[in-house]
N, C-alpha and C. Protein backbone atom coordinates (compact mmCIF):
# COMPACT_ATOMS: atom_id res chain seq x y z
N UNK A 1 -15.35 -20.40 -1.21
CA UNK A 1 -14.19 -20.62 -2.05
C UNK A 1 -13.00 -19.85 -1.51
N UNK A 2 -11.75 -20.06 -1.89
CA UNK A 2 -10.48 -19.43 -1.55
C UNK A 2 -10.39 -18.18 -2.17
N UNK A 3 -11.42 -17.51 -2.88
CA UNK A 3 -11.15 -15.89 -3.12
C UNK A 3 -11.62 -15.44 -2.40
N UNK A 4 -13.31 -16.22 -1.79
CA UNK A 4 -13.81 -15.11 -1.03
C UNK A 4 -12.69 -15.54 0.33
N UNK A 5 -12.41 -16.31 0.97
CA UNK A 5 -11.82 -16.01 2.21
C UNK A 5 -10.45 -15.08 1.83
N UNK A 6 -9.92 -15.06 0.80
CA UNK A 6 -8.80 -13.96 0.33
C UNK A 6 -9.50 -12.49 0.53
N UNK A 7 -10.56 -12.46 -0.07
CA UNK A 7 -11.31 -11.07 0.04
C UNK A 7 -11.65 -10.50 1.15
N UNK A 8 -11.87 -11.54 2.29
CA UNK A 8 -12.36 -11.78 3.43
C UNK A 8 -11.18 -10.94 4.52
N UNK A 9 -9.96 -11.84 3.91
CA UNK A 9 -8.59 -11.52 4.60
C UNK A 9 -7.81 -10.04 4.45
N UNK A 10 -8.37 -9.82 2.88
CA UNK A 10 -7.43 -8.85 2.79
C UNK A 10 -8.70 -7.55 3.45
N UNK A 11 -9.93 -7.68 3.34
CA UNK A 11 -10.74 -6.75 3.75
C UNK A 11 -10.73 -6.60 5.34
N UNK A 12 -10.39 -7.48 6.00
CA UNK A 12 -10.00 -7.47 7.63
C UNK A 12 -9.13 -6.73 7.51
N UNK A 13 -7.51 -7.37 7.05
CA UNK A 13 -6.48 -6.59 6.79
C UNK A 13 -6.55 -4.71 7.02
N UNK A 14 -7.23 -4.56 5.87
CA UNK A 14 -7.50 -3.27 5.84
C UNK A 14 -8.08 -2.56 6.82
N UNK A 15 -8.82 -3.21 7.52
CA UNK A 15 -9.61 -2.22 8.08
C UNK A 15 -8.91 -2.52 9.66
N UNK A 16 -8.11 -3.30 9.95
CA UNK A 16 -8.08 -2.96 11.12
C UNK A 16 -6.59 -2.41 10.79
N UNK A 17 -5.98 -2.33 9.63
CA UNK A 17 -4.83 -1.11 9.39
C UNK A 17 -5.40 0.18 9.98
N UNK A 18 -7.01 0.82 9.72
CA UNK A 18 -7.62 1.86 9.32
C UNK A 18 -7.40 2.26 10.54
N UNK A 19 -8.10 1.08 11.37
CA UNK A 19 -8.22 1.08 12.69
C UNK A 19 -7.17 1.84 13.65
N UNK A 20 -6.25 0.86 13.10
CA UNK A 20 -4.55 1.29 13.85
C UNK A 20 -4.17 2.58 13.61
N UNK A 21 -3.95 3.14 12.57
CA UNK A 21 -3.58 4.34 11.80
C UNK A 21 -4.82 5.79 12.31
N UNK A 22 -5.94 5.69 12.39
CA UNK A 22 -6.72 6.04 13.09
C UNK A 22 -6.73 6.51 14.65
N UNK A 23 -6.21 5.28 15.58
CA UNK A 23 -5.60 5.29 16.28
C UNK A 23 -4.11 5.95 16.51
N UNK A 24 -3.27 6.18 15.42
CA UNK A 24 -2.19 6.47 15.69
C UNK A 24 -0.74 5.93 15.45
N UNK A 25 -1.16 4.58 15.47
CA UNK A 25 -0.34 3.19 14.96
C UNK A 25 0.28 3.52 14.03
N UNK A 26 0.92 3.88 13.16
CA UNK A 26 1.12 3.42 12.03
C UNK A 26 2.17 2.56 11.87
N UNK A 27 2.80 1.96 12.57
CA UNK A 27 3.87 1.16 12.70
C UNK A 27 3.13 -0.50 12.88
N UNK A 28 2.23 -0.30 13.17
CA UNK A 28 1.18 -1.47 14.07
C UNK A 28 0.09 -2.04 12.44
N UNK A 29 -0.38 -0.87 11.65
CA UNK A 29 -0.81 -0.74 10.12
C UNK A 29 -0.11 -1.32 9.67
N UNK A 30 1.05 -0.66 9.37
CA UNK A 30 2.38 -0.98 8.69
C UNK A 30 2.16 -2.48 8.64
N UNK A 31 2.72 -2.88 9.78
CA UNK A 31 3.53 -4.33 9.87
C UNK A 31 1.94 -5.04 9.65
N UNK A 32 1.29 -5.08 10.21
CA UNK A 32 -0.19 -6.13 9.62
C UNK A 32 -0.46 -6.13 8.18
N UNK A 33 -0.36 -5.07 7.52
CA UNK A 33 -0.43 -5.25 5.51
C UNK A 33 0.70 -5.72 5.28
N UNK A 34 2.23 -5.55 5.48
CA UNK A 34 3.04 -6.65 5.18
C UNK A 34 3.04 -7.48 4.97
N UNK A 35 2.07 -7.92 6.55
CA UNK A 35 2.28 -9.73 6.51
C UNK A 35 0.89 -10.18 5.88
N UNK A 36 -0.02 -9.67 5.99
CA UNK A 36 -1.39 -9.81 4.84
C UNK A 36 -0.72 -9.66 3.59
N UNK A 37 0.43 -8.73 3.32
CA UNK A 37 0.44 -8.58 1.43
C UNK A 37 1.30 -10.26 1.19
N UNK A 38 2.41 -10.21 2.21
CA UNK A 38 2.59 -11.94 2.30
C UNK A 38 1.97 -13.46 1.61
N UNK A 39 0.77 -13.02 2.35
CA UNK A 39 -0.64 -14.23 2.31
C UNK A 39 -1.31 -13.93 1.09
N UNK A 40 -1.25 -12.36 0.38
CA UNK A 40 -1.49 -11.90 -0.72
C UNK A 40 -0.87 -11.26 -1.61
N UNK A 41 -0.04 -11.55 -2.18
CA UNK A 41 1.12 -11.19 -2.83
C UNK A 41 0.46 -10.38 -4.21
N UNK A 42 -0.83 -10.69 -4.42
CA UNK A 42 -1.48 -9.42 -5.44
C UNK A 42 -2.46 -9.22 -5.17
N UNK A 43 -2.44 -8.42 -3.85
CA UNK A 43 -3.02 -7.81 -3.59
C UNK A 43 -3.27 -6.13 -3.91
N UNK A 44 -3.43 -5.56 -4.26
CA UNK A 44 -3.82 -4.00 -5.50
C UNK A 44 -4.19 -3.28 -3.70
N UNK A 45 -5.18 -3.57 -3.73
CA UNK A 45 -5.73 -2.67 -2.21
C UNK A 45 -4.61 -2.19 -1.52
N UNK A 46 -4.05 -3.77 -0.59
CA UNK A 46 -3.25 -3.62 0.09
C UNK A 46 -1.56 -2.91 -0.16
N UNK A 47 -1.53 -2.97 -1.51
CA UNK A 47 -0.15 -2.52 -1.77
C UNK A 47 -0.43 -1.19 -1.52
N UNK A 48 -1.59 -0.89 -2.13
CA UNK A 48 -1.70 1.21 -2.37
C UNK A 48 -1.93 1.00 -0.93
N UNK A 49 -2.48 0.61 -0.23
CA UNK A 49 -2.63 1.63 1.48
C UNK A 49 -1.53 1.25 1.79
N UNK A 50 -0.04 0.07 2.11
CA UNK A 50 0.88 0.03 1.94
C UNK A 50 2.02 1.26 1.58
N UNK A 51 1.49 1.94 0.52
CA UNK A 51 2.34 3.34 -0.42
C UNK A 51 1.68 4.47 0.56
N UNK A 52 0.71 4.47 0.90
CA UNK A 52 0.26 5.39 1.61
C UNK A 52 0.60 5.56 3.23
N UNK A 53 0.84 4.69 3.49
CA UNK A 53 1.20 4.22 5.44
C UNK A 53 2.59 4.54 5.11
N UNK A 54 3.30 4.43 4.23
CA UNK A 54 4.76 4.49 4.52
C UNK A 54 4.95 6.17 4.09
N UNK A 55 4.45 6.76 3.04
CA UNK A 55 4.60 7.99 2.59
C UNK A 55 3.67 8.98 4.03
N UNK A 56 3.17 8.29 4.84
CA UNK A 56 2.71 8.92 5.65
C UNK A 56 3.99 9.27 7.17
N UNK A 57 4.35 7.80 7.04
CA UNK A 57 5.18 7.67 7.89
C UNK A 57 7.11 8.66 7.21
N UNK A 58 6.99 8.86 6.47
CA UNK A 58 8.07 9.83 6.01
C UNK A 58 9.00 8.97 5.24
N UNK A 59 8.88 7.74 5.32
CA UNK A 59 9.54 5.92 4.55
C UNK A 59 9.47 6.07 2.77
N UNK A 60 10.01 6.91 2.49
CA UNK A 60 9.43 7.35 0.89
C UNK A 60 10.42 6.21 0.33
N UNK A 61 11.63 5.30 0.53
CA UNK A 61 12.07 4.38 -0.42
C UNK A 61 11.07 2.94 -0.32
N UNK A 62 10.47 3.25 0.30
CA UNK A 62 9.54 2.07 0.92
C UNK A 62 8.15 2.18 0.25
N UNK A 63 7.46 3.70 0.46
CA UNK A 63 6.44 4.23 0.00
C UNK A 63 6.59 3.76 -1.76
N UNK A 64 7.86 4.39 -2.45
CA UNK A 64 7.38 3.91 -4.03
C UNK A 64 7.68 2.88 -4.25
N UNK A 65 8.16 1.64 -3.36
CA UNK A 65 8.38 0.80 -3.81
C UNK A 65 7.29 -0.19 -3.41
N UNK A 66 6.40 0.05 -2.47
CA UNK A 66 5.01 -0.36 -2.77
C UNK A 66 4.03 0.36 -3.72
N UNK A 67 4.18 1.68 -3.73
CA UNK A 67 3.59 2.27 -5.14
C UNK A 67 3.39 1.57 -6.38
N UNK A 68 5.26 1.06 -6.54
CA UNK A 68 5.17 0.94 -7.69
C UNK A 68 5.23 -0.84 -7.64
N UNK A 69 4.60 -1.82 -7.13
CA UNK A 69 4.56 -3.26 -7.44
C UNK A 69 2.61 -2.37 -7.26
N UNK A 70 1.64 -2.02 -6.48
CA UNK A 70 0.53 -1.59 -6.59
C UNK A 70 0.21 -1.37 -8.29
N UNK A 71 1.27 -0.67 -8.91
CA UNK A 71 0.87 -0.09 -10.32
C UNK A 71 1.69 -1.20 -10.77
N UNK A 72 2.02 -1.94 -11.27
CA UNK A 72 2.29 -3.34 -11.38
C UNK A 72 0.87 -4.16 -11.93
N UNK A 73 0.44 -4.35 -10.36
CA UNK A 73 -0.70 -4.99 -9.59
C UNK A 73 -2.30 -4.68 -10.72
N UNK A 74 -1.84 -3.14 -10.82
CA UNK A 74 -2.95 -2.16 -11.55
C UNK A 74 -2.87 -2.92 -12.84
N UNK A 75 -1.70 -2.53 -13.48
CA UNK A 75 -1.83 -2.86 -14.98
C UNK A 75 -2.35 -4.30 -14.79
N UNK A 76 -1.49 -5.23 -15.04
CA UNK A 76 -2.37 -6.80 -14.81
C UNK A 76 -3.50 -7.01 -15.25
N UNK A 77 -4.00 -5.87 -13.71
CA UNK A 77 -5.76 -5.88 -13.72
C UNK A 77 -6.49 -4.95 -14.92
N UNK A 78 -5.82 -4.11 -15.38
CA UNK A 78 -6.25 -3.47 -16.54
C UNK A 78 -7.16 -2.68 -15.72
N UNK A 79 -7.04 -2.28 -14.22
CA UNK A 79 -7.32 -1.02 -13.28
C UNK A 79 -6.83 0.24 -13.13
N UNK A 80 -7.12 0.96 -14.19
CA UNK A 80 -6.54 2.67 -14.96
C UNK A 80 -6.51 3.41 -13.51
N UNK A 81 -7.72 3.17 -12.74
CA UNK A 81 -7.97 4.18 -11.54
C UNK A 81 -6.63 3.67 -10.53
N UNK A 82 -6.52 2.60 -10.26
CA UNK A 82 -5.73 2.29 -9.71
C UNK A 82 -4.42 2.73 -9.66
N UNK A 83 -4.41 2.49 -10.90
CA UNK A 83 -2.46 2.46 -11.69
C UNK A 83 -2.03 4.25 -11.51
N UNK A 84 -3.31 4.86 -11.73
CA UNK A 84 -3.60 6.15 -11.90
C UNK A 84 -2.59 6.72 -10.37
N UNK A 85 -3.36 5.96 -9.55
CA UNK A 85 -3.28 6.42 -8.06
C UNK A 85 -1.97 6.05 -7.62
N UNK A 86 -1.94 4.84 -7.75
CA UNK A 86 -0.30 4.45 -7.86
C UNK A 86 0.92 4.69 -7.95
N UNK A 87 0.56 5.45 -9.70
CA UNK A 87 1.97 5.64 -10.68
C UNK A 87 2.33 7.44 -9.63
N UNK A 88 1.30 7.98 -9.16
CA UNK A 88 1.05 9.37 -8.59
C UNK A 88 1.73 8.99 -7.42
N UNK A 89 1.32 8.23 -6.92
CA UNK A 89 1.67 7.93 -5.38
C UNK A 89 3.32 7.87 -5.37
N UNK A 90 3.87 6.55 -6.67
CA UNK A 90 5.53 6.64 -6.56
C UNK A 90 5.73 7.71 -6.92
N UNK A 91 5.64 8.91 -7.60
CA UNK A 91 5.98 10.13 -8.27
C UNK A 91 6.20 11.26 -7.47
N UNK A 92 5.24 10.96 -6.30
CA UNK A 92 5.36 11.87 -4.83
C UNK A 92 6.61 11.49 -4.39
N UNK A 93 6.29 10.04 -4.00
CA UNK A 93 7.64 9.14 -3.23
C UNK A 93 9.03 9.87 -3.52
N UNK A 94 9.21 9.73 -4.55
CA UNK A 94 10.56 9.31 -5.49
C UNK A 94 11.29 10.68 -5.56
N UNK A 95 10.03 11.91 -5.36
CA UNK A 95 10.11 13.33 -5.51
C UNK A 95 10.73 13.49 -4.09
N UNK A 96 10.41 13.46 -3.34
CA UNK A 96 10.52 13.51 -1.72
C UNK A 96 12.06 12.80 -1.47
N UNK A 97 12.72 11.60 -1.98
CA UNK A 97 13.40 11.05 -1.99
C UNK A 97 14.44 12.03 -2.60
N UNK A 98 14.15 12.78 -3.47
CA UNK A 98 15.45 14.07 -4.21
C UNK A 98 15.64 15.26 -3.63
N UNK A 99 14.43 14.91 -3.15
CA UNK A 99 14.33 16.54 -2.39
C UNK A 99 15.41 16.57 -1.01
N UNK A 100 16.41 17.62 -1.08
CA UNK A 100 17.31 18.10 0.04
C UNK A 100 16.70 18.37 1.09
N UNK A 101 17.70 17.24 2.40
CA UNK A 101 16.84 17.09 3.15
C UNK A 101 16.91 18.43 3.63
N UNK A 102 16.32 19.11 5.00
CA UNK A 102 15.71 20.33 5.57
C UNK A 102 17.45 20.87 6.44
């Protein structure tokens, strides 16, 4: 059926983000969950490693603004752990974003 090849897609997705980022990539991560969140536009997974690749990469208007469609994504699903991780994740973001730069 078309969820499992969605599940299929977005679980490739991920892991060869892991892969990349692992490697060093994160620009290479980056841009492959984009275009997977694209093909999956609610996708929950992909948005939070999304918030995380960019808050890694120092991209914090980017970082909560996948954070926060992820906690979006969460509620919907009525996924507390998720939303949990999420709502935390933009809260870092958004913090970092006020904070004077160095």
């Amino acid at each position: 059926s078309s969820d499992l090849a969605e599940r299929d897609g977005e679980a490739g997705a991920l892991l060869r983000a892991d892969v990349l980022r692992g490697n060093g990539f994160l620009a290479g991560a980056i841009q492959g969950l984009e275009q997977a969140l694209k093909r999956q536009p609610n996708s929950l997974a992909i948005a939070l490693e999304l918030g995380s690749l960019y808050n890694e990469s120092g991209l914090n208007k980017l970082a909560a603004d996948r954070f926060r469609l992820a906690a979006s994504l969460a509620r919907s699903s009525s996924d507390a752990e998720a939303l949990a991780e999420a709502q935390a994740g933009a809260s870092r973001a958004q913090d970092l974003l006020r904070a004077p730069a160095p």
